[in-house]
N, C-alpha and C. Protein backbone atom coordinates (compact mmCIF):
# COMPACT_ATOMS: atom_id res chain seq x y z
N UNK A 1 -33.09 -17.22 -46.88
CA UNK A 1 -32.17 -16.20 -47.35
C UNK A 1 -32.94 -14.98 -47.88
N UNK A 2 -34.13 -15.34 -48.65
CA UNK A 2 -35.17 -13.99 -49.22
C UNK A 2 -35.39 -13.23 -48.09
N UNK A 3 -36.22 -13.90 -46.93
CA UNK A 3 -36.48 -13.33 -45.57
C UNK A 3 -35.53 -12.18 -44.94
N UNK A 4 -33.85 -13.04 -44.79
CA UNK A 4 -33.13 -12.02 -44.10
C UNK A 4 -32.75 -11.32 -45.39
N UNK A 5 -32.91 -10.99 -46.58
CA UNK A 5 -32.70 -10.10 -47.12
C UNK A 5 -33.55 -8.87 -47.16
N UNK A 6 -34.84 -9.79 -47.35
CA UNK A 6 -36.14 -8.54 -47.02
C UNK A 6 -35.97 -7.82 -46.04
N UNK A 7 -35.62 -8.69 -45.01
CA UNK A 7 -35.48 -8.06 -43.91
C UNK A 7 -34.49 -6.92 -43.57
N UNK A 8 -33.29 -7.62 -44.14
CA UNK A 8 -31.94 -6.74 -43.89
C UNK A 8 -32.52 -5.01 -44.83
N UNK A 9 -32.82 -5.29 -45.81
CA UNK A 9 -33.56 -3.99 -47.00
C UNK A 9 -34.28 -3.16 -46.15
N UNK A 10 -35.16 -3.81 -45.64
CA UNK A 10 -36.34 -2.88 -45.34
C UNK A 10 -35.63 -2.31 -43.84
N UNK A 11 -35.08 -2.62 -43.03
CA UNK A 11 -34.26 -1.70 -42.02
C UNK A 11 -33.59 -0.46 -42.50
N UNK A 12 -32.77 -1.44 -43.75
CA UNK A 12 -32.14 -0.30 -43.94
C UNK A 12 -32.48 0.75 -45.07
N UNK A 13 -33.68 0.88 -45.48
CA UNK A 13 -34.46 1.55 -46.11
C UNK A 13 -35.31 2.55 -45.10
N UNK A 14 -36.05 2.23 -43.46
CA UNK A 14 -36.21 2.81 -42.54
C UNK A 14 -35.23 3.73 -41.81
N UNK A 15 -34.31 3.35 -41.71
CA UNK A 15 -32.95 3.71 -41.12
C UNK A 15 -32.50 4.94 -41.82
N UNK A 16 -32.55 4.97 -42.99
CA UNK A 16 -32.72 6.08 -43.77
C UNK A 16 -33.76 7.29 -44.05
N UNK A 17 -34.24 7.29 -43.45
CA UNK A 17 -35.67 7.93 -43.65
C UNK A 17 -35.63 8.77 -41.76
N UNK A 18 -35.67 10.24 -42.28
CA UNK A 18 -35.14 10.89 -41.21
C UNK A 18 -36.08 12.01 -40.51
N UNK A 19 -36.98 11.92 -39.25
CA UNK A 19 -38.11 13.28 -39.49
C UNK A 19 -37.51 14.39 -38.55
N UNK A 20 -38.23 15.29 -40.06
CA UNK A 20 -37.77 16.49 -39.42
C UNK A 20 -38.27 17.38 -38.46
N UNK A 21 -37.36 18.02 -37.51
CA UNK A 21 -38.48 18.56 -36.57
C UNK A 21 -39.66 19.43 -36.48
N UNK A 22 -40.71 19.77 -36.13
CA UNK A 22 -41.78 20.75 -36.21
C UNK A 22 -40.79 22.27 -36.34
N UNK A 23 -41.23 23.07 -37.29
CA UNK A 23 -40.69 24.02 -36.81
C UNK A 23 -41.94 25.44 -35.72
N UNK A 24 -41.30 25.03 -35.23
CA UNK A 24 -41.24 26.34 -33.91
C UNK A 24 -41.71 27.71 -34.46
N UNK A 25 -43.12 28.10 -34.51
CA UNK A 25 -43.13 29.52 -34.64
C UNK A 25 -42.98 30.98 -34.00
N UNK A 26 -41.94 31.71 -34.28
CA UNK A 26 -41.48 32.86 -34.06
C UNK A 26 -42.44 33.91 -33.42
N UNK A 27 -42.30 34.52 -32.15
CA UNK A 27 -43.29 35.38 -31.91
C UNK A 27 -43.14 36.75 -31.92
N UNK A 28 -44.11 37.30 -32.83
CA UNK A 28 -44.02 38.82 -32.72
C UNK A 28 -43.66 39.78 -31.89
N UNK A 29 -43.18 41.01 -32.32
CA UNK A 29 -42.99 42.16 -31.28
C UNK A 29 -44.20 43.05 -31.75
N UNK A 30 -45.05 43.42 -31.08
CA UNK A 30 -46.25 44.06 -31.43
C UNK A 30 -45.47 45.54 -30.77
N UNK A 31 -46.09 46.30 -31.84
CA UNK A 31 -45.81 48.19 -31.00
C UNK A 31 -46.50 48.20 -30.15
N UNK A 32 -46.93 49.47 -28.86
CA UNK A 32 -47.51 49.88 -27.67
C UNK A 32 -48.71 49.54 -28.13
N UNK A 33 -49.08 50.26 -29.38
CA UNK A 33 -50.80 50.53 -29.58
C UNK A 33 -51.25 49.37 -30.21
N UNK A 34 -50.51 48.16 -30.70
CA UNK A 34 -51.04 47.02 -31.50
C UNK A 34 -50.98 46.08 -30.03
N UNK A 35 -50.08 46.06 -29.25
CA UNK A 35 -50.18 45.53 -27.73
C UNK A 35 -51.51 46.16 -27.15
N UNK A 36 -51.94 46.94 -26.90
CA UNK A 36 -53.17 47.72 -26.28
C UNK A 36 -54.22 47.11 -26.81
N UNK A 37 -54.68 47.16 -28.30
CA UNK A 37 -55.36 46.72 -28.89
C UNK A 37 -55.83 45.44 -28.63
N UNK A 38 -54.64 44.44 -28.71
CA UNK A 38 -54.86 43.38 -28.67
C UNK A 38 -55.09 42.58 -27.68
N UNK A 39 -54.42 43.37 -26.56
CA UNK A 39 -55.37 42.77 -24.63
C UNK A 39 -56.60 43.58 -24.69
N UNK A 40 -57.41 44.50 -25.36
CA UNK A 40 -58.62 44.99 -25.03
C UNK A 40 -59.37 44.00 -26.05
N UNK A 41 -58.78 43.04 -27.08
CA UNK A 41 -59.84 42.42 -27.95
C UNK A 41 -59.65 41.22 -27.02
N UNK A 42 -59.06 40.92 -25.96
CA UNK A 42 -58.56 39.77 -25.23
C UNK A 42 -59.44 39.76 -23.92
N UNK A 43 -60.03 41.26 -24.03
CA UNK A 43 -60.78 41.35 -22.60
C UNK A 43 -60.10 41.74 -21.21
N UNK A 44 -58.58 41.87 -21.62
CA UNK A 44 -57.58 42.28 -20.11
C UNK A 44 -57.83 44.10 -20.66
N UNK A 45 -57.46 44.81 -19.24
CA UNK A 45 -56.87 45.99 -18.65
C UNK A 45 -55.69 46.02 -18.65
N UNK A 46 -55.42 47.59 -18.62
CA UNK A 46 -54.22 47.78 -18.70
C UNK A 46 -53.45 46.93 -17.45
N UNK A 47 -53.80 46.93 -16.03
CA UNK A 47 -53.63 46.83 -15.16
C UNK A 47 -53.44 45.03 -14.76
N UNK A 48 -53.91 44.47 -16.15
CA UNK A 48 -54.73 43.13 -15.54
C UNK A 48 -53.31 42.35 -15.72
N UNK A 49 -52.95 41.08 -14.64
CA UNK A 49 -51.36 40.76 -14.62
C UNK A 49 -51.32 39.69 -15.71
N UNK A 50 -51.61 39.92 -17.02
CA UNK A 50 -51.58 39.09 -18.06
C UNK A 50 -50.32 39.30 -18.70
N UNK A 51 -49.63 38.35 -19.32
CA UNK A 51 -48.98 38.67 -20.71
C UNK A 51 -49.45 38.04 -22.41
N UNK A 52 -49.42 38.73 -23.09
CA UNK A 52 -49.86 38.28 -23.98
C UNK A 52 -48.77 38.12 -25.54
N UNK A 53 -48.51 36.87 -26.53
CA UNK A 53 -47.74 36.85 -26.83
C UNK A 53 -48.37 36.24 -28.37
N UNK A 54 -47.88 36.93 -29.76
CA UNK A 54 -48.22 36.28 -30.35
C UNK A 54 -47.37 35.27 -31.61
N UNK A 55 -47.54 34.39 -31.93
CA UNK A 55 -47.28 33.22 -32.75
C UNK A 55 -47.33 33.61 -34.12
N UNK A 56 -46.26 33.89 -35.09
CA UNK A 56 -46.39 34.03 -36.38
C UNK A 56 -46.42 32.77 -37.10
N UNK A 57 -47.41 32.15 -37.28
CA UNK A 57 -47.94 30.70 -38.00
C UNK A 57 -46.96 30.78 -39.31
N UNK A 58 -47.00 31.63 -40.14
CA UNK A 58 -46.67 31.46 -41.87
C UNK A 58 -45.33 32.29 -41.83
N UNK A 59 -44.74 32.67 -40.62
CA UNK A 59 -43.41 32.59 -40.68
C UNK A 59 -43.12 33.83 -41.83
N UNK A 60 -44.33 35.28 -41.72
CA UNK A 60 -44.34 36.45 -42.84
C UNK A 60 -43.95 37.16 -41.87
N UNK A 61 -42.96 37.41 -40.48
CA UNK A 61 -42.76 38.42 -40.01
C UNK A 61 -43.83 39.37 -39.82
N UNK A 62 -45.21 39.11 -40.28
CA UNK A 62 -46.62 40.13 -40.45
C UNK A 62 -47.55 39.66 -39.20
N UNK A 63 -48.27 40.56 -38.23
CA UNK A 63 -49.29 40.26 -37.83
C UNK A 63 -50.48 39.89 -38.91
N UNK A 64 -50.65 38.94 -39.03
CA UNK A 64 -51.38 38.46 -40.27
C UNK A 64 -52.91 37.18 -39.37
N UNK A 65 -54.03 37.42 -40.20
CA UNK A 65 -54.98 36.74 -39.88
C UNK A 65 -54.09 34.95 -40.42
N UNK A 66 -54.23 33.58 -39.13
CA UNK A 66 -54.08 32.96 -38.85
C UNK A 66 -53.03 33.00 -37.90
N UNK A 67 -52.24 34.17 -37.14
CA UNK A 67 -51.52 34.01 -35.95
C UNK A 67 -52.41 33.77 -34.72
N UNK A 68 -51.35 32.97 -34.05
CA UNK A 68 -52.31 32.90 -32.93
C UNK A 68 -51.53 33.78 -31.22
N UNK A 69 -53.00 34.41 -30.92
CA UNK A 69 -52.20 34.78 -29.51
C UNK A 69 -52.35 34.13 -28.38
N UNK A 70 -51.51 33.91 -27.92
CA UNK A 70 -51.28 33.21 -26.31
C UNK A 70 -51.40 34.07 -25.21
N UNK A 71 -52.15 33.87 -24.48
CA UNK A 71 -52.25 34.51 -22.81
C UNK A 71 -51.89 33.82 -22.06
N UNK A 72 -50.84 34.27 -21.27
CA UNK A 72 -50.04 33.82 -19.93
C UNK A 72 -50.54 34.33 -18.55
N UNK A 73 -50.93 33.75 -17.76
CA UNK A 73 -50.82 34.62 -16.09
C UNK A 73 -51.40 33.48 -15.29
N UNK A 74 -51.05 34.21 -14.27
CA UNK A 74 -51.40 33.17 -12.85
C UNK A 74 -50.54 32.93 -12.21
N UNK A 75 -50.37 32.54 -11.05
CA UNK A 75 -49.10 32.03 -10.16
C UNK A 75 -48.19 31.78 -10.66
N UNK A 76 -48.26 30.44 -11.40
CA UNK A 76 -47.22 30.06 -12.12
C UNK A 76 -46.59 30.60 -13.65
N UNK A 77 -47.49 31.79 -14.16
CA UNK A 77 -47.09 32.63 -15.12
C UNK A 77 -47.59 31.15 -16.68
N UNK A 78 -48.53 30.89 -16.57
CA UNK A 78 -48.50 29.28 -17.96
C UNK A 78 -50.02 30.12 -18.30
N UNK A 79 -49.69 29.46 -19.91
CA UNK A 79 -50.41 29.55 -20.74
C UNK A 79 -52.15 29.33 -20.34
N UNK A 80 -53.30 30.40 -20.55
CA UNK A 80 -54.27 30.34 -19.54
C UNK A 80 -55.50 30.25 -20.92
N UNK A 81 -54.88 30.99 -22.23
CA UNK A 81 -55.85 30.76 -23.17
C UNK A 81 -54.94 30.86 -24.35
N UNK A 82 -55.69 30.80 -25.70
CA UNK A 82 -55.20 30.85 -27.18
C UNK A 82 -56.13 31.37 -28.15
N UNK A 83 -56.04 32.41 -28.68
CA UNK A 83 -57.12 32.54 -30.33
C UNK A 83 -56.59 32.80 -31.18
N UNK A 84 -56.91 31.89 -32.36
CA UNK A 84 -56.39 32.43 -33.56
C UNK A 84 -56.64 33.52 -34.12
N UNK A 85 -56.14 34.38 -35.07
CA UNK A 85 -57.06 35.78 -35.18
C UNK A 85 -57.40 35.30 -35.84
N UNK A 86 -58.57 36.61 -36.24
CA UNK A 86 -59.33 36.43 -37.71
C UNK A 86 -58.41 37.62 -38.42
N UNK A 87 -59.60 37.86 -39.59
CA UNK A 87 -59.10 39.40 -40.41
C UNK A 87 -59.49 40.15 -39.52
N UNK A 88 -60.83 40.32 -39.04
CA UNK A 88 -61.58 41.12 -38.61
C UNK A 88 -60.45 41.90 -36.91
N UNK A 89 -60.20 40.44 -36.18
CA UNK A 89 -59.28 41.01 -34.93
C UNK A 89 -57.54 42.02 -35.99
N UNK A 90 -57.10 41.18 -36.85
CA UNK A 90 -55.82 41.80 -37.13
C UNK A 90 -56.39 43.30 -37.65
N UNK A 91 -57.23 43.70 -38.22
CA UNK A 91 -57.63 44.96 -38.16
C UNK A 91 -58.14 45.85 -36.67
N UNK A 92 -58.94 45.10 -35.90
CA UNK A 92 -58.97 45.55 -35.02
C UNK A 92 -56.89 45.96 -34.11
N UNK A 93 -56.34 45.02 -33.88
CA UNK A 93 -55.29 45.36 -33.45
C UNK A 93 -54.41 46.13 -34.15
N UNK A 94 -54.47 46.39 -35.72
CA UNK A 94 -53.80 47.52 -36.38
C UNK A 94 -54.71 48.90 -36.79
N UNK A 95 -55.60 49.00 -35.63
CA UNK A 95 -56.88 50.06 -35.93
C UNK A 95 -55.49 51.01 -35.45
N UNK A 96 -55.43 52.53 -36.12
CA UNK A 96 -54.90 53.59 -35.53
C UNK A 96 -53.15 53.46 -35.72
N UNK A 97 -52.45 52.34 -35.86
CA UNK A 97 -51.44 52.15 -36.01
C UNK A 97 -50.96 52.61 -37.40
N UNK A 98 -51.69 52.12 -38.52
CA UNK A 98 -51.00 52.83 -39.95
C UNK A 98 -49.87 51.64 -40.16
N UNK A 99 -49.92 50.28 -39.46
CA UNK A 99 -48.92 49.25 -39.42
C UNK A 99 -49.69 48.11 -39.75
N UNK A 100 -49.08 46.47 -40.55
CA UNK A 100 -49.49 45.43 -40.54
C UNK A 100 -48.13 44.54 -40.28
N UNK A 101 -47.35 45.49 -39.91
CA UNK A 101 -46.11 44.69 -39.91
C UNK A 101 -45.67 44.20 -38.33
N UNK A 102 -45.24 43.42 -37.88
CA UNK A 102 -44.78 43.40 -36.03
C UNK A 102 -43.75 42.63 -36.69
N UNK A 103 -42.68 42.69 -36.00
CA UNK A 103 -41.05 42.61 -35.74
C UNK A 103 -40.76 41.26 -34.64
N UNK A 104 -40.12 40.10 -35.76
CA UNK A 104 -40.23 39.06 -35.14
C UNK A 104 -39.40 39.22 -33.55
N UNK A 105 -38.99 38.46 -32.68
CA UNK A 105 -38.36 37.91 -31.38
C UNK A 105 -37.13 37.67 -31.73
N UNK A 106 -35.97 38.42 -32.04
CA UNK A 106 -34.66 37.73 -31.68
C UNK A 106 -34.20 37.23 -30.64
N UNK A 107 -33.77 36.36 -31.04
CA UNK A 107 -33.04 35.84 -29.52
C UNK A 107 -31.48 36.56 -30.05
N UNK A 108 -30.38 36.76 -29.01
CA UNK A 108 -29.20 36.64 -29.09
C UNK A 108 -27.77 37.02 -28.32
């Protein structure tokens, strides 16, 4: 009787216990010249058939050192590389802008 009680408890002590999902980070809208910036610290041309997209980690609406950017291209248009910034790149990509701010992705 201890057994199926332990037993019966501890289910329903698991059963209760609920995980929550990862949350999903939001990707920036970079302006023209923080976009420019940031495929020339990436090594693409204007011309080059990349897209590049970045990941707001801490969820500050800010291009902020620990986002990470994603590069897309190729046939199938999939993910081809990733870097996290540093300080040093988020200055480089807000060189000339007078901005630290990029404008999250609505969907709607």
């Amino acid at each position: 009787m201890k057994l199926l009680t332990a037993t019966l408890f501890a289910t329903l002590s698991l059963s209760a216990c609920v995980a929550t999902p990862p949350v999903t980070p939001q990707s920036l809208t970079l302006n023209a010249n923080q976009q420019t910036n940031l495929r020339t610290l990436l090594g693409l041309t204007p011309s080059s058939a990349f897209t590049v997209n970045v990941l707001d980690q801490n969820a500050d609406r800010q291009l902020t050192p620990g986002d990470i950017a994603i590069m897309y291209g190729g046939i199938a248009n999939t993910e081809t590389s990733r870097r996290t910034l540093s300080v040093a790149d988020v200055t480089r990509i807000n060189a000339a802008t007078g901005l630290s701010e990029a404008s999250p992705v609505t969907s709607g």
